[in-house]
Protein backbone atom coordinates (compact mmCIF):
# COMPACT_ATOMS: atom_id res chain seq x y z
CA UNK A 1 -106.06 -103.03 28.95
CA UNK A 2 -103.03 -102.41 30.71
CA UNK A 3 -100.64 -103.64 27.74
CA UNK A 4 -102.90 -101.58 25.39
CA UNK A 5 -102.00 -98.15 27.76
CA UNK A 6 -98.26 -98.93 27.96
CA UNK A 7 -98.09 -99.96 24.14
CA UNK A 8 -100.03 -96.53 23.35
CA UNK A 9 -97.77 -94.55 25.90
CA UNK A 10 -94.56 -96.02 23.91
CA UNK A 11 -96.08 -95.27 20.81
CA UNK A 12 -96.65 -91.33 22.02
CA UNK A 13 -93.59 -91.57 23.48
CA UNK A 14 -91.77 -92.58 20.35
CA UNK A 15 -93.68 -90.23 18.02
CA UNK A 16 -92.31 -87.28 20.19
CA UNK A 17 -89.28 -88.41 19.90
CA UNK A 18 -89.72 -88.85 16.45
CA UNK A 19 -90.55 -85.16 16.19
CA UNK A 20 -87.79 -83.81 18.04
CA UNK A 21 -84.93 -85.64 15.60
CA UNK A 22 -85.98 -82.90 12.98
CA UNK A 23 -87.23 -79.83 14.29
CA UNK A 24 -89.24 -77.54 11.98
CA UNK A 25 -89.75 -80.59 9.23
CA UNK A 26 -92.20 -80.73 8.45
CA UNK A 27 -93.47 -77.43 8.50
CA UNK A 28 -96.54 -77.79 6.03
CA UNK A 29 -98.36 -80.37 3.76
CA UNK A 30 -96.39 -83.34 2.34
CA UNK A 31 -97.41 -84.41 -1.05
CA UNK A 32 -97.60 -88.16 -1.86
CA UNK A 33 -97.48 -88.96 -5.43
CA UNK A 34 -99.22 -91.96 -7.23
CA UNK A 35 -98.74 -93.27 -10.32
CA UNK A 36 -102.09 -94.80 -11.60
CA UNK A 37 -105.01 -93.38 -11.24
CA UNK A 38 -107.87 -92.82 -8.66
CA UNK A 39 -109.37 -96.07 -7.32
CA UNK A 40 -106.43 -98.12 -7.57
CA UNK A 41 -104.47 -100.62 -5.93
CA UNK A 42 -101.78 -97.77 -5.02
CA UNK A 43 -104.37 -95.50 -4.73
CA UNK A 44 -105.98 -97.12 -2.10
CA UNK A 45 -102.46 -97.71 -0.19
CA UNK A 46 -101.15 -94.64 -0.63
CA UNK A 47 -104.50 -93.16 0.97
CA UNK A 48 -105.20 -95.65 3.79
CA UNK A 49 -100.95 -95.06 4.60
CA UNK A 50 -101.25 -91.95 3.87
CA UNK A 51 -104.38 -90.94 6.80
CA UNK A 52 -102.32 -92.43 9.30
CA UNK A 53 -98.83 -90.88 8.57
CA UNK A 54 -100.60 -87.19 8.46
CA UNK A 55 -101.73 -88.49 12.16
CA UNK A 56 -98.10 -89.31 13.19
CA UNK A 57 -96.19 -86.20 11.37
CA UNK A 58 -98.67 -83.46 13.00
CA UNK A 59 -99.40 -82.48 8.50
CA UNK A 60 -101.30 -83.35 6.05
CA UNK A 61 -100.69 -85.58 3.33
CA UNK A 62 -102.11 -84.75 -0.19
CA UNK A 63 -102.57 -87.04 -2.52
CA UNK A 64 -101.59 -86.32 -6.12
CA UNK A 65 -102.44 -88.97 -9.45
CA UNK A 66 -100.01 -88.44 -11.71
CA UNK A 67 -100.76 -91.74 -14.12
CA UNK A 68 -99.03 -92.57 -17.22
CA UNK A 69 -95.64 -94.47 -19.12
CA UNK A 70 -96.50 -97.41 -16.48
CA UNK A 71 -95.95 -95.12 -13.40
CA UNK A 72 -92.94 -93.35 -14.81
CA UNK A 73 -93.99 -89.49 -15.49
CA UNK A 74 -94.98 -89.94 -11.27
CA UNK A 75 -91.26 -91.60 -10.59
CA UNK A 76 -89.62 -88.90 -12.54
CA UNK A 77 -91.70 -86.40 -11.16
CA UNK A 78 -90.75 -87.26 -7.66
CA UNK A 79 -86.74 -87.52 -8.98
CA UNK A 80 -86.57 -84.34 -9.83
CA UNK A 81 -88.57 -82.70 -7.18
CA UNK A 82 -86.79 -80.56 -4.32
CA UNK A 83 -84.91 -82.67 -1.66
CA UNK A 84 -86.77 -81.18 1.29
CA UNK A 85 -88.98 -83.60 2.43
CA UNK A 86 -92.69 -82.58 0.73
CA UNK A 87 -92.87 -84.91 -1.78
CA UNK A 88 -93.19 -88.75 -1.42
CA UNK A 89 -93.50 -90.92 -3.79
CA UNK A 90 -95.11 -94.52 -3.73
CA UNK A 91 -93.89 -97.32 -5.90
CA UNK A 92 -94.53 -101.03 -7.00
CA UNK A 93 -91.76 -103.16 -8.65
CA UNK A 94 -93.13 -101.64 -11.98
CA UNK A 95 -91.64 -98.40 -11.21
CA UNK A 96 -88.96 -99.31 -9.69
CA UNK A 97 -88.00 -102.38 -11.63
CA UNK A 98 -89.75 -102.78 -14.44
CA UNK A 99 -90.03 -99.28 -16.32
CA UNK A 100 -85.79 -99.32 -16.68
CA UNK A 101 -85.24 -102.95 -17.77
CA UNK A 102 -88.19 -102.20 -20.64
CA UNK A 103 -87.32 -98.50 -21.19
CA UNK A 104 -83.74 -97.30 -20.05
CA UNK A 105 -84.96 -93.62 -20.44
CA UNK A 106 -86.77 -94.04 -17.16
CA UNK A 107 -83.49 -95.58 -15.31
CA UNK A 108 -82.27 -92.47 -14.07
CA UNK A 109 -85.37 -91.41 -12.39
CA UNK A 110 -85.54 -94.60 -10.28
CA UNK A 111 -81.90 -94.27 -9.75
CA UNK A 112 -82.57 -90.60 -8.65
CA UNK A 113 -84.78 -91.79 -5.50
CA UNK A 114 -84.01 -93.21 -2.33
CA UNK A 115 -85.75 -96.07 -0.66
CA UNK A 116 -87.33 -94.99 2.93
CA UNK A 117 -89.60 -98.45 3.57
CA UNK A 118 -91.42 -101.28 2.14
CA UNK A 119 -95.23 -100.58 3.11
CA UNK A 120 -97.54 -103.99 2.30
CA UNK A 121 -96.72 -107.59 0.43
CA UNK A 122 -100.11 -109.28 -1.75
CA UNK A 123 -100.50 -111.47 -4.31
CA UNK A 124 -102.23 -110.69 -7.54
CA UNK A 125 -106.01 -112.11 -7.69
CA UNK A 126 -106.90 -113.08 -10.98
CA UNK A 127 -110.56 -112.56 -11.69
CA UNK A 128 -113.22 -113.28 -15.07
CA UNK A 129 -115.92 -111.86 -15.91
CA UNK A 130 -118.98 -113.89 -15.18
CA UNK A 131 -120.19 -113.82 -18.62
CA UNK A 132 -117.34 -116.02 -20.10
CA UNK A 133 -118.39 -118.56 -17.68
CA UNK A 134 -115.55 -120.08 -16.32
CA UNK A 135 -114.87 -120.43 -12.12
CA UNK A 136 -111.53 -122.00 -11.54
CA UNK A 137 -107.38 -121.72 -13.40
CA UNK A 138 -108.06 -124.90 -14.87
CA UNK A 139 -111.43 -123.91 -16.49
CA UNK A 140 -109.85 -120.45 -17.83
CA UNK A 141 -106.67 -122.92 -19.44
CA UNK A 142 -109.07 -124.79 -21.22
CA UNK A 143 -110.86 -122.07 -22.45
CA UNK A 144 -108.02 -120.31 -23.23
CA UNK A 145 -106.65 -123.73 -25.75
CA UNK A 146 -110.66 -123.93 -27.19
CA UNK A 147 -110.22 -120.57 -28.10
CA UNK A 148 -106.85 -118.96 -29.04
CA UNK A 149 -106.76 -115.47 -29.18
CA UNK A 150 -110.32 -114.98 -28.14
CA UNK A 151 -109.33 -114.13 -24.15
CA UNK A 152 -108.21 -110.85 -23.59
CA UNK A 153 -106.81 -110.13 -20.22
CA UNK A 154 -106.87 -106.22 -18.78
CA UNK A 155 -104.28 -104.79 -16.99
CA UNK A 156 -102.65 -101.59 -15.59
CA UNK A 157 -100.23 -100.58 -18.26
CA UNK A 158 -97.26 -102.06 -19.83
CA UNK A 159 -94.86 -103.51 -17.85
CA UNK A 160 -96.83 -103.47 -14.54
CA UNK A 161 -97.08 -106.22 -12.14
CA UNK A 162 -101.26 -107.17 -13.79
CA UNK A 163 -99.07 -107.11 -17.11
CA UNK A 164 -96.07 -109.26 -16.44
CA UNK A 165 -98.31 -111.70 -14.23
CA UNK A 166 -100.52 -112.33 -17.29
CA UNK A 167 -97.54 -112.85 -19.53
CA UNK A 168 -95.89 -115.49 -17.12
CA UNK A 169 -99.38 -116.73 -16.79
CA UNK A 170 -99.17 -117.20 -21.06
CA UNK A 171 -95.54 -118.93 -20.56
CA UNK A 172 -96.36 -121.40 -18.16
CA UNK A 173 -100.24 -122.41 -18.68
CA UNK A 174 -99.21 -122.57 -22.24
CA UNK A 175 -102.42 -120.19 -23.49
CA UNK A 176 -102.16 -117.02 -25.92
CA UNK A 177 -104.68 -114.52 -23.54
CA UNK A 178 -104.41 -110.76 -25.36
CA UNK A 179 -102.92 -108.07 -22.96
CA UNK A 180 -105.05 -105.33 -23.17
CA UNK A 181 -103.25 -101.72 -21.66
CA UNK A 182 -105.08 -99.48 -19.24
CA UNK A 183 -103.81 -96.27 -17.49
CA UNK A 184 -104.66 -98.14 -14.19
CA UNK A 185 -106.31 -100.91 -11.97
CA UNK A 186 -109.51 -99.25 -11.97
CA UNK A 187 -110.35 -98.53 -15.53
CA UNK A 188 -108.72 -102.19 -16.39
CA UNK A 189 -111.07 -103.86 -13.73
CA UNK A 190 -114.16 -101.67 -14.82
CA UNK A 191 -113.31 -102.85 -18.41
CA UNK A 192 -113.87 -106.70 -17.10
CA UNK A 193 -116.99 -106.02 -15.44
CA UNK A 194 -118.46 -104.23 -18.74
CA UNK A 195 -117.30 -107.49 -20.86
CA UNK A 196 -115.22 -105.36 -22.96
CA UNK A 197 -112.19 -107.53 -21.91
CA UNK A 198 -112.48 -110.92 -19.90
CA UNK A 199 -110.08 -111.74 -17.42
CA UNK A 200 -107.99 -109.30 -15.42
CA UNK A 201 -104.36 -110.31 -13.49
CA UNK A 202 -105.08 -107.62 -10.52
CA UNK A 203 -104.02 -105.93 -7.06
CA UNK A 204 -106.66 -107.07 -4.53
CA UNK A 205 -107.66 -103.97 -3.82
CA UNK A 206 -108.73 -103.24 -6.87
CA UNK A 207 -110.62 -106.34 -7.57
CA UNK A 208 -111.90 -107.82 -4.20
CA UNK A 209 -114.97 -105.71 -3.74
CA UNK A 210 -115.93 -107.00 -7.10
CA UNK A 211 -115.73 -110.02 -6.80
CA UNK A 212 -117.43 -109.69 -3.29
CA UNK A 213 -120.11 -107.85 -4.88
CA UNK A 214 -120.85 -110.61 -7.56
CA UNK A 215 -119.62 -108.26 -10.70
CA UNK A 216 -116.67 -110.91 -10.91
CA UNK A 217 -115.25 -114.14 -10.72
CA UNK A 218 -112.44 -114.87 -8.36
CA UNK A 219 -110.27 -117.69 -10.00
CA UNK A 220 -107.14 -117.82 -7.92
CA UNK A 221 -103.97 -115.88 -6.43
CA UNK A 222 -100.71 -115.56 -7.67
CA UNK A 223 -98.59 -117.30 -4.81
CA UNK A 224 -98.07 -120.79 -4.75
CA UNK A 225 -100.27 -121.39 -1.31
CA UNK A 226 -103.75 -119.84 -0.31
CA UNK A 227 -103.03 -116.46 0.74
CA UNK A 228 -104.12 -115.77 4.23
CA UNK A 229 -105.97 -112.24 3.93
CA UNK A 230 -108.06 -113.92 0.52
CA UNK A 231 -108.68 -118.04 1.69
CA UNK A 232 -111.61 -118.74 -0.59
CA UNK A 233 -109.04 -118.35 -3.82
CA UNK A 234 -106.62 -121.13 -4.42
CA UNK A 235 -102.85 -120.51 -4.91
CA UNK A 236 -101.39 -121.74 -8.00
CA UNK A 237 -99.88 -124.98 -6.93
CA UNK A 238 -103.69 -125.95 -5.94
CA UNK A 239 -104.78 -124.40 -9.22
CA UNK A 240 -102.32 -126.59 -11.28
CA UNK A 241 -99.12 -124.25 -11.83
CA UNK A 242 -96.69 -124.75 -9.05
CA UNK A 243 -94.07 -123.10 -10.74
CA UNK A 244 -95.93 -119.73 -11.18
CA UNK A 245 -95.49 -117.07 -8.12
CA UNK A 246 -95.77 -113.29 -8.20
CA UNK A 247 -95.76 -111.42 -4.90
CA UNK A 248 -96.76 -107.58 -4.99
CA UNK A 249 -95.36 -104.35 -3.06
CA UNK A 250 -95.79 -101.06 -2.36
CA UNK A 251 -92.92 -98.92 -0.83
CA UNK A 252 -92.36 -95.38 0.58
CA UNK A 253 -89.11 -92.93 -1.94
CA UNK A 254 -87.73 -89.60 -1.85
CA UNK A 255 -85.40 -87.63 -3.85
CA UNK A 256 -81.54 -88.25 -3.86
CA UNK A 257 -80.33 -85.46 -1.60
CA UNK A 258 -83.01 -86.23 0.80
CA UNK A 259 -81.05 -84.78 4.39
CA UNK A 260 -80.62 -88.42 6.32
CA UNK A 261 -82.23 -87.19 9.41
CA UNK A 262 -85.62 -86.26 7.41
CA UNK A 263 -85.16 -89.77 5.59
CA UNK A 264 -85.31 -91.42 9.22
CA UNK A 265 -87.43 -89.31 10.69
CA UNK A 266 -90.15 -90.38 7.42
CA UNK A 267 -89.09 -93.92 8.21
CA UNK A 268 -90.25 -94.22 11.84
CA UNK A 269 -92.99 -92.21 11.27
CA UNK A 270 -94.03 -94.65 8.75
CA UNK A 271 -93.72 -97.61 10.82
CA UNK A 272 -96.09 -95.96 13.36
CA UNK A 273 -98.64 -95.27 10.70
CA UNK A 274 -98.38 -98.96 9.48
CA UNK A 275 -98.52 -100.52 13.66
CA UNK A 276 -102.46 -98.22 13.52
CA UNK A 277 -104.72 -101.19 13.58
CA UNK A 278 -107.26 -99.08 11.80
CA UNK A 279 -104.29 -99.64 8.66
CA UNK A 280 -103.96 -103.00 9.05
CA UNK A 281 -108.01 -103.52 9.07
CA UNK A 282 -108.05 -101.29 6.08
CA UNK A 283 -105.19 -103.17 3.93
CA UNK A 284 -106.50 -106.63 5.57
CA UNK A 285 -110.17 -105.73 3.77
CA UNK A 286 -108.56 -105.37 0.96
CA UNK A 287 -106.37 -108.83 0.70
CA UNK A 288 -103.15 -106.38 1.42
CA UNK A 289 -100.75 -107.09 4.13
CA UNK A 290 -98.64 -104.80 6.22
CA UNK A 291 -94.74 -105.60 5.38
CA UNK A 292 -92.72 -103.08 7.14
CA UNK A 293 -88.74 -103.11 6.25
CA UNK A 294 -86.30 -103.16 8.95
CA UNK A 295 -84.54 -99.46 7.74
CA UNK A 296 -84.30 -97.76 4.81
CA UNK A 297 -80.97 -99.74 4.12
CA UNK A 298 -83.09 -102.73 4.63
CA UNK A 299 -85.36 -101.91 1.54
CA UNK A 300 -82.86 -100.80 -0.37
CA UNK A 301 -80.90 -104.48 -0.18
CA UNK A 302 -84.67 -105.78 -1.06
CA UNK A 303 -85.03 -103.91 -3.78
CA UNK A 304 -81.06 -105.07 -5.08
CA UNK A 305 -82.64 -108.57 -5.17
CA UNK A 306 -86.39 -107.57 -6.49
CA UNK A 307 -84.84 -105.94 -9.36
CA UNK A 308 -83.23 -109.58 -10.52
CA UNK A 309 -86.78 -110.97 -10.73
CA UNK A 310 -88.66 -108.41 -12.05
CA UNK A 311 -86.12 -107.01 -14.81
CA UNK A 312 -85.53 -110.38 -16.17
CA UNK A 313 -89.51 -111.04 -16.12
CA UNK A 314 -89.74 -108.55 -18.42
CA UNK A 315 -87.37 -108.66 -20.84
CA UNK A 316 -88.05 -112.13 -20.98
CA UNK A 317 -91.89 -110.95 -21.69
CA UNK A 318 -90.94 -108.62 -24.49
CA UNK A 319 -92.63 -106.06 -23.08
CA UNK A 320 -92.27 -102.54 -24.48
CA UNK A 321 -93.10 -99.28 -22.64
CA UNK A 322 -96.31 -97.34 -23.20
């Protein structure tokens, strides 16, 4: 009890401290925009994140959809917005890496943001629908060489993490499964559980409760090894493909011009939200994990080495944007 009081007094302690770095910001509501729809995988950070930062700042913090172009009209939105602190956007490597290797258009958008902190790590669960009546990676392979170009797989729009992880999925299984574009996680899930397509390459979030909840078929996640937060999926090595491995993030931008002291002032306030236990129960339901960076500078030299993964991944897939 008495490590709980000092660790909460520290905590008030720091958040006041916080507060006086920047006096007067923020003054009113910050705006946090997503780019996929309602329901989510960055929904669902962006609002769990987003409860507890509103806590730590003394504001609220609205939540505004803007889906479409793979996340892009939200990036570029955010780019161009006014560097004062009110709007925040969060991002996945599909934004930030992705959308410029497959559409250089978008480049200047992403280049127009600065990084303020790397929010939660996952794998991607990839899930059937019970219908096509297969309950492991290996089953789904086989399938998949039965029947080529009879497996669709859904996912959240061209060049997104569901996307790419299907296509390396393709390369190294050896199987032709159709990509099928959505404008997000939940209408590509919700198009699994109807049977319209059959297998979806997801975010947890969007996809655990249904499998929980019998409408799918967990098959696996897309790290090597068992992930921690989901232990009743195998990794990939277990699953047969030790060479396939896609890990998942969500991070915290701003627009270039962004005064410093509000772009620290956002970071530690961020951290706080992410140390709320209530956050970490939330993302931990939901197979996410908590991966706070060290300092903005921090993500930003994360990012650097991201982008060499992700941008080859997808020129390599031939992707094209939306």
């Amino acid at each position: 009890m008495f490590g709980s009081f000092v660790a909460g007094a520290l905590a008030f302690a720091f958040c006041g401290a916080v507060a006086a770095q920047t006096p007067g910001w923020p003054e009113r509501p910050v705006k946090l925009v997503v780019g996929f729809t309602p329901g989510g995988a960055a929904d669902y950070v962006g609002r769990a994140v987003g409860d507890a930062l509103a806590r730590v700042l003394g504001q609220p913090i609205v939540i505004d959809n803007k889906p479409g172009a793979g996340s892009s009209i939200a990036t570029d939105f955010v780019a161009k917005a006014a560097p004062d602190g009110y709007t925040l956007l969060i991002a996945s490597p599909s934004s930030i890496s992705v959308n410029p290797a497959i559409d250089p258009k978008w480049a200047g958008g992403v280049q127009s943001l600065v990084p303020v902190s790397k929010l939660t790590a996952s794998p991607l669960v990839v899930a059937a629908n019970p219908q096509l009546g297969i309950k492991s990676i290996a089953e789904l392979i086989e399938y998949a060489k039965k029947n080529p170009g009879k497996v669709n797989f859904a996912h959240a729009g061209m060049g997104s993490a569901p996307h790419l992880g299907g296509v390396l999925f393709n390369q190294l299984a050896g199987v032709n499964i159709t990509p099928i574009p959505f404008k997000g996680g939940a209408p590509s899930v919700q198009s699994v559980i109807a049977g319209d397509t059959q297998v979806t390459f997801a975010t947890p979030p969007s996809v655990l409760p249904q499998i929980k909840g019998g409408r799918l078929v967990g098959l696996g996640v897309t790290t090597t090894e068992r992930f921690p937060l989901v232990p009743d999926l195998p990794g990939m090595r277990e699953a047969g493909l030790p060479n396939y491995r896609i890990d998942f993030w969500y991070g915290f931008f701003v627009p270039a011009g962004t005064p410093p002291e509000i772009v620290k002032k956002l970071f530690e306030a961020t951290q706080l939200a992410l140390q709320r236990p209530e956050v970490k129960a939330a993302l931990a339901r939901e197979g996410t994990d908590v991966s706070a960076s060290a300092s903005p500078a921090d993500f930003a030299a994360f990012i650097r080495e991201e982008n060499k993964f992700w941008a080859k991944l997808a020129k390599d897939s031939g992707a094209k944007a939306d």
